[in-house]
C-alpha atoms as a PDB file:
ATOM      1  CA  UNK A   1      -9.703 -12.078 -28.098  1.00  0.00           C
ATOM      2  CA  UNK A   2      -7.980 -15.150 -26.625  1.00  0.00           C
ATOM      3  CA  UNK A   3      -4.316 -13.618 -27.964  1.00  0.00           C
ATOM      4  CA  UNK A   4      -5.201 -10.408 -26.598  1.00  0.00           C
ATOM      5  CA  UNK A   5      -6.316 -11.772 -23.045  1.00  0.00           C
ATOM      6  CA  UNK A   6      -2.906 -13.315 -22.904  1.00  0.00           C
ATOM      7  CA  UNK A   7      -1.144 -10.305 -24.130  1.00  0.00           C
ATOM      8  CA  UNK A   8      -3.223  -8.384 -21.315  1.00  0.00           C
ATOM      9  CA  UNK A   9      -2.189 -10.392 -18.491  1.00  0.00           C
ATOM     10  CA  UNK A  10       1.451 -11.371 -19.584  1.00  0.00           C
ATOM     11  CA  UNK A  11       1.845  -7.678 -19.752  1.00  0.00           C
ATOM     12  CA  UNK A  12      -0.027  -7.136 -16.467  1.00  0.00           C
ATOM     13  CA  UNK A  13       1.901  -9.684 -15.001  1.00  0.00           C
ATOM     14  CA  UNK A  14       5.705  -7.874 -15.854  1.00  0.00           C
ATOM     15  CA  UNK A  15       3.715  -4.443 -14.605  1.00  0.00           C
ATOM     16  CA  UNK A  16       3.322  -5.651 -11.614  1.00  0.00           C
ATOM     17  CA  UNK A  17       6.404  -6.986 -11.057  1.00  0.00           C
ATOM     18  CA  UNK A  18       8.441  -3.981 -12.338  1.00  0.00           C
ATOM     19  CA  UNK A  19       6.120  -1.777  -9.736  1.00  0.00           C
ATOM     20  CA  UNK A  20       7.286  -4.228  -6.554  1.00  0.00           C
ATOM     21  CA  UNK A  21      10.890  -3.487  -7.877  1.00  0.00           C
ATOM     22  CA  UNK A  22      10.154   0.208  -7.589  1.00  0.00           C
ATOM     23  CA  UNK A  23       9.102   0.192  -4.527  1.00  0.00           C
ATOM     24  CA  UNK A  24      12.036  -1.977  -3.179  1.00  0.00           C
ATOM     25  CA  UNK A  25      13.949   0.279  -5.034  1.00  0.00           C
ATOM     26  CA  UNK A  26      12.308   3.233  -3.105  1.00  0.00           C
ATOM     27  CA  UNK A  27      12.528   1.401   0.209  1.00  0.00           C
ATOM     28  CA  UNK A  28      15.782  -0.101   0.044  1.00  0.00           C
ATOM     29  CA  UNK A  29      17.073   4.058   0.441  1.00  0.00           C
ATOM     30  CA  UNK A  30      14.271   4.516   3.024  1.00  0.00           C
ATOM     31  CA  UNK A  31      15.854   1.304   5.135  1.00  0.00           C
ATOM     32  CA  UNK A  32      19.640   2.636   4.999  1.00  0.00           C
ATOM     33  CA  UNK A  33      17.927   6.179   6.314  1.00  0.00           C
ATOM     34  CA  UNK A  34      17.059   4.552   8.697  1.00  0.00           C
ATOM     35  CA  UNK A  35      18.581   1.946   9.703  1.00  0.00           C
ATOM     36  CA  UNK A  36      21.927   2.762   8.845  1.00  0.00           C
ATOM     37  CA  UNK A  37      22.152   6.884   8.885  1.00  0.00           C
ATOM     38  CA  UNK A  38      19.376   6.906  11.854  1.00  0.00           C
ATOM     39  CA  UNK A  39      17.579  10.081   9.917  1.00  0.00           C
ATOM     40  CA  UNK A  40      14.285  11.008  11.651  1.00  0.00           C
ATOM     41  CA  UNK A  41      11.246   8.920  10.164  1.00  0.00           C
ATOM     42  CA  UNK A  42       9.150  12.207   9.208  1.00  0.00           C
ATOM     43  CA  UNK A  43      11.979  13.666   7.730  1.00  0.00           C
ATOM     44  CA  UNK A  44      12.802  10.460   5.501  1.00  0.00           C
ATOM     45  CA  UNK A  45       9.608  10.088   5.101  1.00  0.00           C
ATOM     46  CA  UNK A  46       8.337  13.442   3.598  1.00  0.00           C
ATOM     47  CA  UNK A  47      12.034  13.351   1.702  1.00  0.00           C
ATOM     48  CA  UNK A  48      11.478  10.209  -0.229  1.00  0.00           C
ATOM     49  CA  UNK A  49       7.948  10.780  -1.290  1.00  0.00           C
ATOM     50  CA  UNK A  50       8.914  14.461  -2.495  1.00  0.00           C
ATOM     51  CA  UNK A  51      11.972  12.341  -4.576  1.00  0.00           C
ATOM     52  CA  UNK A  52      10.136   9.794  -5.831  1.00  0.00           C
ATOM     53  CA  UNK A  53       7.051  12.267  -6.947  1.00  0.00           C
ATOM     54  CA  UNK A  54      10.185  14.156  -8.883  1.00  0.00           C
ATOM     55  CA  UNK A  55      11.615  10.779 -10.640  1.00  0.00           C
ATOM     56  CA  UNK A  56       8.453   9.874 -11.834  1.00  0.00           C
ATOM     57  CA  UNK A  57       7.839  13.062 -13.120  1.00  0.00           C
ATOM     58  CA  UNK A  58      10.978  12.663 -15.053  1.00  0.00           C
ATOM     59  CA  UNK A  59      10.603   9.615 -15.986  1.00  0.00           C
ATOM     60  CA  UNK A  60       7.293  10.474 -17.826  1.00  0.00           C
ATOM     61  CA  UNK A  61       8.953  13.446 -19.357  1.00  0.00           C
ATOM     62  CA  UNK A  62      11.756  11.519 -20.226  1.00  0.00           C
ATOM     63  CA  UNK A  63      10.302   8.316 -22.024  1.00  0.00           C
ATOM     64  CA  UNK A  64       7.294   9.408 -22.977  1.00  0.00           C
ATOM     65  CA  UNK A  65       7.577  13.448 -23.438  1.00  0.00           C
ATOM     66  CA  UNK A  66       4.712  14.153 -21.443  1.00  0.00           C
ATOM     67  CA  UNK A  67       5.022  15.348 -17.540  1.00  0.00           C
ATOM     68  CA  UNK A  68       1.474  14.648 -16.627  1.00  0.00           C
ATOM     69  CA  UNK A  69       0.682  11.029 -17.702  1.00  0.00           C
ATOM     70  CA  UNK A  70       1.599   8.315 -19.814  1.00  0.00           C
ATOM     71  CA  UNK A  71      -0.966   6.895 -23.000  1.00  0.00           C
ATOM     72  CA  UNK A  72      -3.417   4.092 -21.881  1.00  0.00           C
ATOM     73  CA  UNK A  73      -3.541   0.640 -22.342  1.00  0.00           C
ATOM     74  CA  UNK A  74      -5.586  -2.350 -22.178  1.00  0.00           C
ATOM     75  CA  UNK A  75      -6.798  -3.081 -18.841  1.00  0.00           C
ATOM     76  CA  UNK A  76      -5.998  -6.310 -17.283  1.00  0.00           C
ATOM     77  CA  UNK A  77      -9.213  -6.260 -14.863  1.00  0.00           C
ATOM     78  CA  UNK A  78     -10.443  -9.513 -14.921  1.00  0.00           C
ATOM     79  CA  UNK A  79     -14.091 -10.380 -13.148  1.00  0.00           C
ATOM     80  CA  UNK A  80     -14.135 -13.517 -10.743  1.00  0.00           C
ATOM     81  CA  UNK A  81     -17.658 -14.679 -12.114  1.00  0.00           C
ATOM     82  CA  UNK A  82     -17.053 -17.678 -10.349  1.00  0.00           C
ATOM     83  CA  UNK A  83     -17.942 -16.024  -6.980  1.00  0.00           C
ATOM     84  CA  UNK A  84     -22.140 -15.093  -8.644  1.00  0.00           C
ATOM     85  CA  UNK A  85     -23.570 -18.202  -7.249  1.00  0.00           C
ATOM     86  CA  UNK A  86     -23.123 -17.058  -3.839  1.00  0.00           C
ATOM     87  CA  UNK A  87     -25.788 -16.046  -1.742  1.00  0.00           C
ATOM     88  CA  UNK A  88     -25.911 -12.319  -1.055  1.00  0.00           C
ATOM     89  CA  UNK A  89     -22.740 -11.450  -1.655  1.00  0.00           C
ATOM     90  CA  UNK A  90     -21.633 -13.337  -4.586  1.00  0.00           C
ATOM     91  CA  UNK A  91     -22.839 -10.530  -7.478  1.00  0.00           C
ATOM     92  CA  UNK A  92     -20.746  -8.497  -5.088  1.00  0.00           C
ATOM     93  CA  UNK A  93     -17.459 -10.608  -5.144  1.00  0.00           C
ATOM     94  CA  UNK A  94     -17.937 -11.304  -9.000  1.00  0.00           C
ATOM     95  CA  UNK A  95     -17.575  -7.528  -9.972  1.00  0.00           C
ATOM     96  CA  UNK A  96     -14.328  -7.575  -8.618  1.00  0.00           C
ATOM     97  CA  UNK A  97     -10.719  -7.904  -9.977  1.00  0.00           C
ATOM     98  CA  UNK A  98      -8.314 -10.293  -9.963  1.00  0.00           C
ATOM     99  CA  UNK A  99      -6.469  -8.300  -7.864  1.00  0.00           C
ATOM    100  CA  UNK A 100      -8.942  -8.705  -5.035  1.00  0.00           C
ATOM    101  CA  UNK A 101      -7.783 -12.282  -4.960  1.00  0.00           C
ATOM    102  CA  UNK A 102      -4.219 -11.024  -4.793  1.00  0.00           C
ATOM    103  CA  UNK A 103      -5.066  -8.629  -1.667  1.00  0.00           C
ATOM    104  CA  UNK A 104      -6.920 -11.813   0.093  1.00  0.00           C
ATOM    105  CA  UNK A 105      -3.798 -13.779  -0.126  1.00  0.00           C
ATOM    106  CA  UNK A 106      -1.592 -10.745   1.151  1.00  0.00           C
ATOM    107  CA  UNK A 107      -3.488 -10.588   4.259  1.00  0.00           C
ATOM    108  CA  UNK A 108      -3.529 -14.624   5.251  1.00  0.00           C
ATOM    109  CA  UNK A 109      -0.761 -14.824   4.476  1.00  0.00           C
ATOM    110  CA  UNK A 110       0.831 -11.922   6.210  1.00  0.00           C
ATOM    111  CA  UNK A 111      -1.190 -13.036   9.450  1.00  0.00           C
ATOM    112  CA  UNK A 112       0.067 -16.680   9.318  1.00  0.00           C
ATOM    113  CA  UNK A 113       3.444 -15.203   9.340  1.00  0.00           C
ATOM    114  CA  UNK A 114       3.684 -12.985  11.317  1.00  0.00           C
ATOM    115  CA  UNK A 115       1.382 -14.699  14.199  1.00  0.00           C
ATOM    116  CA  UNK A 116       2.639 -18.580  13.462  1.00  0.00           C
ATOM    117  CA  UNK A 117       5.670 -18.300  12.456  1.00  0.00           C
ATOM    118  CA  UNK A 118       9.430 -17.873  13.979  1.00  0.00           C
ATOM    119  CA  UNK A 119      10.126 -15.182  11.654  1.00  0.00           C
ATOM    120  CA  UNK A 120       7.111 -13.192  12.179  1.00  0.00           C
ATOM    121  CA  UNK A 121       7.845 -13.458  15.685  1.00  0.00           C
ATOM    122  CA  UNK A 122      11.330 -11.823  15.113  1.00  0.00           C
ATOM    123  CA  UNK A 123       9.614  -9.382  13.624  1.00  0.00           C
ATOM    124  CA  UNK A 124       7.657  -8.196  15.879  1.00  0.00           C
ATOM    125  CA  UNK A 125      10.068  -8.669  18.492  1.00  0.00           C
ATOM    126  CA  UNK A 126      12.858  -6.515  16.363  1.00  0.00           C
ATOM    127  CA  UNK A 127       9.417  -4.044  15.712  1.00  0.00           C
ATOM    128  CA  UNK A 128       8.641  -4.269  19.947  1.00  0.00           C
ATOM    129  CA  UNK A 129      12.598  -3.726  21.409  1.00  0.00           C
ATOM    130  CA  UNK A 130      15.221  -3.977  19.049  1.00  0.00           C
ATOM    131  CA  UNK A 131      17.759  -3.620  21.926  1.00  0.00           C
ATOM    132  CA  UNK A 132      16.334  -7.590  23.543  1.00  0.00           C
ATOM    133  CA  UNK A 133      16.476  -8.467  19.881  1.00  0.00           C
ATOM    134  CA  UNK A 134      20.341  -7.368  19.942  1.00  0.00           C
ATOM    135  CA  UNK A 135      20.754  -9.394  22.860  1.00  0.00           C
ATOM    136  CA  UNK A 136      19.244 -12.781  22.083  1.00  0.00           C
ATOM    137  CA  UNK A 137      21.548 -12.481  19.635  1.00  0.00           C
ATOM    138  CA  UNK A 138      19.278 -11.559  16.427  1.00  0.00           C
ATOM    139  CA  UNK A 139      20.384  -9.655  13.325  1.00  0.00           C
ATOM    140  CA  UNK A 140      18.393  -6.748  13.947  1.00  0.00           C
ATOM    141  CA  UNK A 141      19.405  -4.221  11.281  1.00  0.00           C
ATOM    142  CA  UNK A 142      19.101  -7.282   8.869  1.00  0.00           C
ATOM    143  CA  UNK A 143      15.512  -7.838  10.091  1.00  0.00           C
ATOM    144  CA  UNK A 144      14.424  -4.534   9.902  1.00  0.00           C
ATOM    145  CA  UNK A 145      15.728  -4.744   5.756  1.00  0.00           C
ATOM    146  CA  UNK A 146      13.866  -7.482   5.384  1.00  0.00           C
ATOM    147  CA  UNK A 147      10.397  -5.956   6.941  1.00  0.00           C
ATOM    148  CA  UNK A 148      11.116  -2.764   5.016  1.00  0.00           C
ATOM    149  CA  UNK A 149      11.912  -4.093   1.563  1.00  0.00           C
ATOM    150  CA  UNK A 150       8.678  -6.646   2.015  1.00  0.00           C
ATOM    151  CA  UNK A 151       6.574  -3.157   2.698  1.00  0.00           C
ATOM    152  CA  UNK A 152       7.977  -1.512  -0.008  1.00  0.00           C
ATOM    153  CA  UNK A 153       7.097  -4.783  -2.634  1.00  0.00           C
ATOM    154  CA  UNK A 154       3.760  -4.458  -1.325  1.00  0.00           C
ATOM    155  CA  UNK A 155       3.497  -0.944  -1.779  1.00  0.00           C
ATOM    156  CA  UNK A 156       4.906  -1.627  -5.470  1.00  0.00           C
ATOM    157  CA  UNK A 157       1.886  -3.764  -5.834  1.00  0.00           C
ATOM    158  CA  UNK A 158      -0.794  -1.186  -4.504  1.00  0.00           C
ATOM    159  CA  UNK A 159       0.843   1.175  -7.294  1.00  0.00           C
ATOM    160  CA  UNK A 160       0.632  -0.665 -10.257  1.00  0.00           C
ATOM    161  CA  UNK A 161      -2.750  -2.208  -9.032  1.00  0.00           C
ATOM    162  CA  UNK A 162      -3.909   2.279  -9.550  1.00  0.00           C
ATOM    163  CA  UNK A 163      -2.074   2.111 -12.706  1.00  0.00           C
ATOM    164  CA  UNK A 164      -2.679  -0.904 -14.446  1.00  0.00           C
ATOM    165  CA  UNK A 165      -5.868  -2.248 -13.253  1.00  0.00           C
ATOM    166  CA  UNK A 166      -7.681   0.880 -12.376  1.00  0.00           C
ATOM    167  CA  UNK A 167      -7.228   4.103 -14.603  1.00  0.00           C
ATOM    168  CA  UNK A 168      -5.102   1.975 -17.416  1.00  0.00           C
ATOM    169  CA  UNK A 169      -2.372   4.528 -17.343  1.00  0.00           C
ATOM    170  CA  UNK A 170       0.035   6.415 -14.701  1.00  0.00           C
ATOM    171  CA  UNK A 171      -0.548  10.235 -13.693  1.00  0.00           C
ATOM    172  CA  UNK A 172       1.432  12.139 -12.250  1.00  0.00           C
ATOM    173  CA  UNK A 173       0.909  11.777  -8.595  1.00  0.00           C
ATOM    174  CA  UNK A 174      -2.352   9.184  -9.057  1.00  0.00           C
ATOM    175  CA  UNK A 175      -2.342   8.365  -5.514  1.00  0.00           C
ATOM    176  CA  UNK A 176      -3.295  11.759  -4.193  1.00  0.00           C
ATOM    177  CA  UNK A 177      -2.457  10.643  -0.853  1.00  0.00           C
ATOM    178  CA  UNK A 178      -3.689   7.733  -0.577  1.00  0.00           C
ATOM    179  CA  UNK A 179      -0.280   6.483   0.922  1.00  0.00           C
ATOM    180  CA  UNK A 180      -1.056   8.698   4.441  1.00  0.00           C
ATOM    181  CA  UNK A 181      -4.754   7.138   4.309  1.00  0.00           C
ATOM    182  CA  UNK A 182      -2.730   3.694   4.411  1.00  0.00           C
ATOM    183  CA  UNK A 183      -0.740   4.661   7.364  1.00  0.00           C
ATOM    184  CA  UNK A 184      -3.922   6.061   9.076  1.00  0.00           C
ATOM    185  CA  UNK A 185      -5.759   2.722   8.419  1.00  0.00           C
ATOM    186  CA  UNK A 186      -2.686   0.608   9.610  1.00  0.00           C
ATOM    187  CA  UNK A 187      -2.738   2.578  13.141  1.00  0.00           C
ATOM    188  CA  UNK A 188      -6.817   1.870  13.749  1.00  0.00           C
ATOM    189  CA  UNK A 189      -6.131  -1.753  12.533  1.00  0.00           C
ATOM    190  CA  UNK A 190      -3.781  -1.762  15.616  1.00  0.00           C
ATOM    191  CA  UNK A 191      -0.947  -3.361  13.215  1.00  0.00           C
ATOM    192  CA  UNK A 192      -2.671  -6.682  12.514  1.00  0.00           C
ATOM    193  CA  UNK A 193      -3.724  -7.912   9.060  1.00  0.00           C
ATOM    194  CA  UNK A 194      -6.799  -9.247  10.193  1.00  0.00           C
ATOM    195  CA  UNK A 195      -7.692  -5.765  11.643  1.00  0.00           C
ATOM    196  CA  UNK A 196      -6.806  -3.728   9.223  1.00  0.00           C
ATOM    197  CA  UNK A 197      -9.086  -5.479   6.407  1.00  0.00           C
ATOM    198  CA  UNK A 198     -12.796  -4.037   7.866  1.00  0.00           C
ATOM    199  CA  UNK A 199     -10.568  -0.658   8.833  1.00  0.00           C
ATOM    200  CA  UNK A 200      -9.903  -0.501   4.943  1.00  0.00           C
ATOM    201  CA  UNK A 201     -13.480  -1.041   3.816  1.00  0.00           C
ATOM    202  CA  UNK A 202     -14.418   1.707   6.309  1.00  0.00           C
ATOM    203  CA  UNK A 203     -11.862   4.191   4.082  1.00  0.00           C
ATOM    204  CA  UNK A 204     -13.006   2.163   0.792  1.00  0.00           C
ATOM    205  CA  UNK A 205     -16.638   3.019   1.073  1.00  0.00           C
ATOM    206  CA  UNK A 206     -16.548   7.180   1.987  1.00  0.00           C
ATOM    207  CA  UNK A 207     -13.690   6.718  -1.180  1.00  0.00           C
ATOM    208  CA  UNK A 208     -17.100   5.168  -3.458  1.00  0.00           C
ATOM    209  CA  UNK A 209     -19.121   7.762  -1.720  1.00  0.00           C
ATOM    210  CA  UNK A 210     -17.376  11.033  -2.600  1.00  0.00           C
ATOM    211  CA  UNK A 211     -16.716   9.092  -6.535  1.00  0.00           C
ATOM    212  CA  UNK A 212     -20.606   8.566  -6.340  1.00  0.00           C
ATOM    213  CA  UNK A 213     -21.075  12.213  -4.907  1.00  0.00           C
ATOM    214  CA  UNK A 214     -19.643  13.376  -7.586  1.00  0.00           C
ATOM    215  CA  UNK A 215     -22.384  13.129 -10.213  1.00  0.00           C
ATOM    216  CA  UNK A 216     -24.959  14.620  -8.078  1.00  0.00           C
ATOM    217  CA  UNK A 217     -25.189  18.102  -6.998  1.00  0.00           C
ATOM    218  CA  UNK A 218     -22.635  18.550  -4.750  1.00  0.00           C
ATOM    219  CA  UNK A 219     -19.554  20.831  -5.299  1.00  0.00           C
ATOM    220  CA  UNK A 220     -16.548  18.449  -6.256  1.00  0.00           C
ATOM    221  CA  UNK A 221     -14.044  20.026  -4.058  1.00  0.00           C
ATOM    222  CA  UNK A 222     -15.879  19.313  -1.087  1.00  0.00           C
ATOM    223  CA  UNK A 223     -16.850  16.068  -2.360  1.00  0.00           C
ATOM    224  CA  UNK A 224     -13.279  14.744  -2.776  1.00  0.00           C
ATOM    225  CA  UNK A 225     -12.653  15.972   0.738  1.00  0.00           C
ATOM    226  CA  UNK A 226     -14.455  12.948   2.401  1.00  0.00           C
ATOM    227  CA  UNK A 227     -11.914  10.241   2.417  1.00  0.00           C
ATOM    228  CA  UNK A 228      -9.021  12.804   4.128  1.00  0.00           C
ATOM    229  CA  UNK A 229     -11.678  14.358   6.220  1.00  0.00           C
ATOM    230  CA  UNK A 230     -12.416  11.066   7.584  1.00  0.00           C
ATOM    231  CA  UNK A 231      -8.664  10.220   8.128  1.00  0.00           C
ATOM    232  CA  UNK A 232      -8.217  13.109  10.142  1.00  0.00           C
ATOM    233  CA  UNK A 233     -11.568  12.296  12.082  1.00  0.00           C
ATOM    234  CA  UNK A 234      -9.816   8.842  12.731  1.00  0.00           C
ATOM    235  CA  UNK A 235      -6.379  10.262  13.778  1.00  0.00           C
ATOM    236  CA  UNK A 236      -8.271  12.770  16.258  1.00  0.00           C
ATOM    237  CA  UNK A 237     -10.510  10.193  17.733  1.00  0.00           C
ATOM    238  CA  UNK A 238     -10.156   7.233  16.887  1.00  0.00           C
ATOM    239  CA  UNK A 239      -6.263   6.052  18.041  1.00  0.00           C
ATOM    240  CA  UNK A 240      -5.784   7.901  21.343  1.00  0.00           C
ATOM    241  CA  UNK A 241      -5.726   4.478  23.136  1.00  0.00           C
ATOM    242  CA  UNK A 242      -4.052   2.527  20.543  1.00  0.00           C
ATOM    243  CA  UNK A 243       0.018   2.250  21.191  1.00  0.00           C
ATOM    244  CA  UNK A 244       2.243   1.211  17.916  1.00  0.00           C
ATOM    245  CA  UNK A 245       5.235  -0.664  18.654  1.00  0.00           C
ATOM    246  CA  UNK A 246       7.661   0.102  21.488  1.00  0.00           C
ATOM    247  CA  UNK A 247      10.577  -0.110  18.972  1.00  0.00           C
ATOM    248  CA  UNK A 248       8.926   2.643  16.232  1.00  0.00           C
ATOM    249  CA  UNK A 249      11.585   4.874  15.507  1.00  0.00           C
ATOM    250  CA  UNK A 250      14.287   4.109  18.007  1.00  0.00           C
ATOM    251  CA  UNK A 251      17.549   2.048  17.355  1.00  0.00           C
ATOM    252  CA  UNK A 252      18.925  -1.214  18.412  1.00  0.00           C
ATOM    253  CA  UNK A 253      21.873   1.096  20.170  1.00  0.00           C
ATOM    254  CA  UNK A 254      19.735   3.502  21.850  1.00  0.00           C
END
């Protein structure tokens, strides 16, 4: 069992990392689009999700002859039993992954730097007017690379976290859209790490409810509606008074 734990993770562990160099992969064309070529963001946008839905496709086809999904393997889910002698929500905390840990440490860390730190203050400022950015004499297409190809490492991460640690195998287009719920929950959590944590346990839990729904007598197709009916609820009502960043998809030379 030991042998096999370490197999497990060791092969959880190169997952993981080959999924964050997919996604910089994916991102590093979405960051010369924009950056570079100045292509509008939907357009990119809806571009490289139809390409990478293709390549993956292929992919599967090509390496392991099957177009829908690839055979399963041993889940590295691990349970943090440490957390079950907390009150109340310990037995909560200990059901969880190892990849929960993984998430916590994304968002302090993301806060801390982008709140604390010089960089993250770059950042934003590159993310609030690129052309002040330009003049205090910042790199600003270099800054924007760097803010892109983190996103896309993270979104690596939130992929092979589905594959690997979830449903032990890719399909075909596993996400189901889960990538637009992201962008919905970013926009309520007003940009901020902190924010965005209780805005993703507000998607989280109508995503357990319609999964719960589904064994009771309710028709599944309405069921699975729930978490995009709720996103749309959001983007109607809940962000007319929240503003993203001044700089969102304008140029450093506009």
């Amino acid at each position: 069992v030991g042998v096999r734990g370490r197999y497990c993770v060791r092969g959880g562990v190169l997952g993981f990392r080959h999924g964050m160099v997919g996604g910089v992969v994916i991102v590093l064309f979405h960051g010369i689009l924009a950056v570079r070529c100045q292509v509008n963001q939907v357009i990119r946008g809806i571009g490289l999700n139809l390409l990478a839905l293709a390549v993956t496709t292929l992919l599967l086809r090509h390496i392991w002859s099957n177009k829908g999904s690839t055979p399963q393997v041993a889940s590295i889910s691990t349970t943090l039993d440490f957390f079950a002698p907390i009150p109340v929500i310990g037995p909560i905390l200990a059901q969880q992954s190892v990849s929960f840990l993984v998430m916590a440490a994304v968002v302090i860390v993301g806060w801390i730097v982008l709140f604390t730190t010089r960089s993250g203050l770059r950042l934003r400022m590159v993310g609030q007017n690129p052309n002040a950015a330009a003049t205090l004499g910042l790199r600003v297409h270099g800054i924007k690379y760097c803010g892109v190809l983190i996103c896309g490492a993270l979104a690596g991460v939130g992929g092979a976290y589905l594959s690997l640690d979830q449903l032990d195998m890719f399909v075909r287009n596993m996400t189901a859209g889960r990538g637009y719920i992201a962008v919905a929950i970013a926009i309520l959590g007003r940009y901020n790490p902190a924010q965005i944590v209780p805005c993703a346990l507000l998607f989280g839990f109508w995503d357990a409810v319609q999964i719960y729904l589904q064994g009771e007598a309710f028709p599944p197709q309405i069921v699975q509606m729930l978490p995009y009916i709720v996103t749309l609820l959001v983007l109607a009502f809940g962000v007319k008074h929240i503003k993203p960043p001044a700089g969102v998809g304008k140029y450093d030379d506009e």
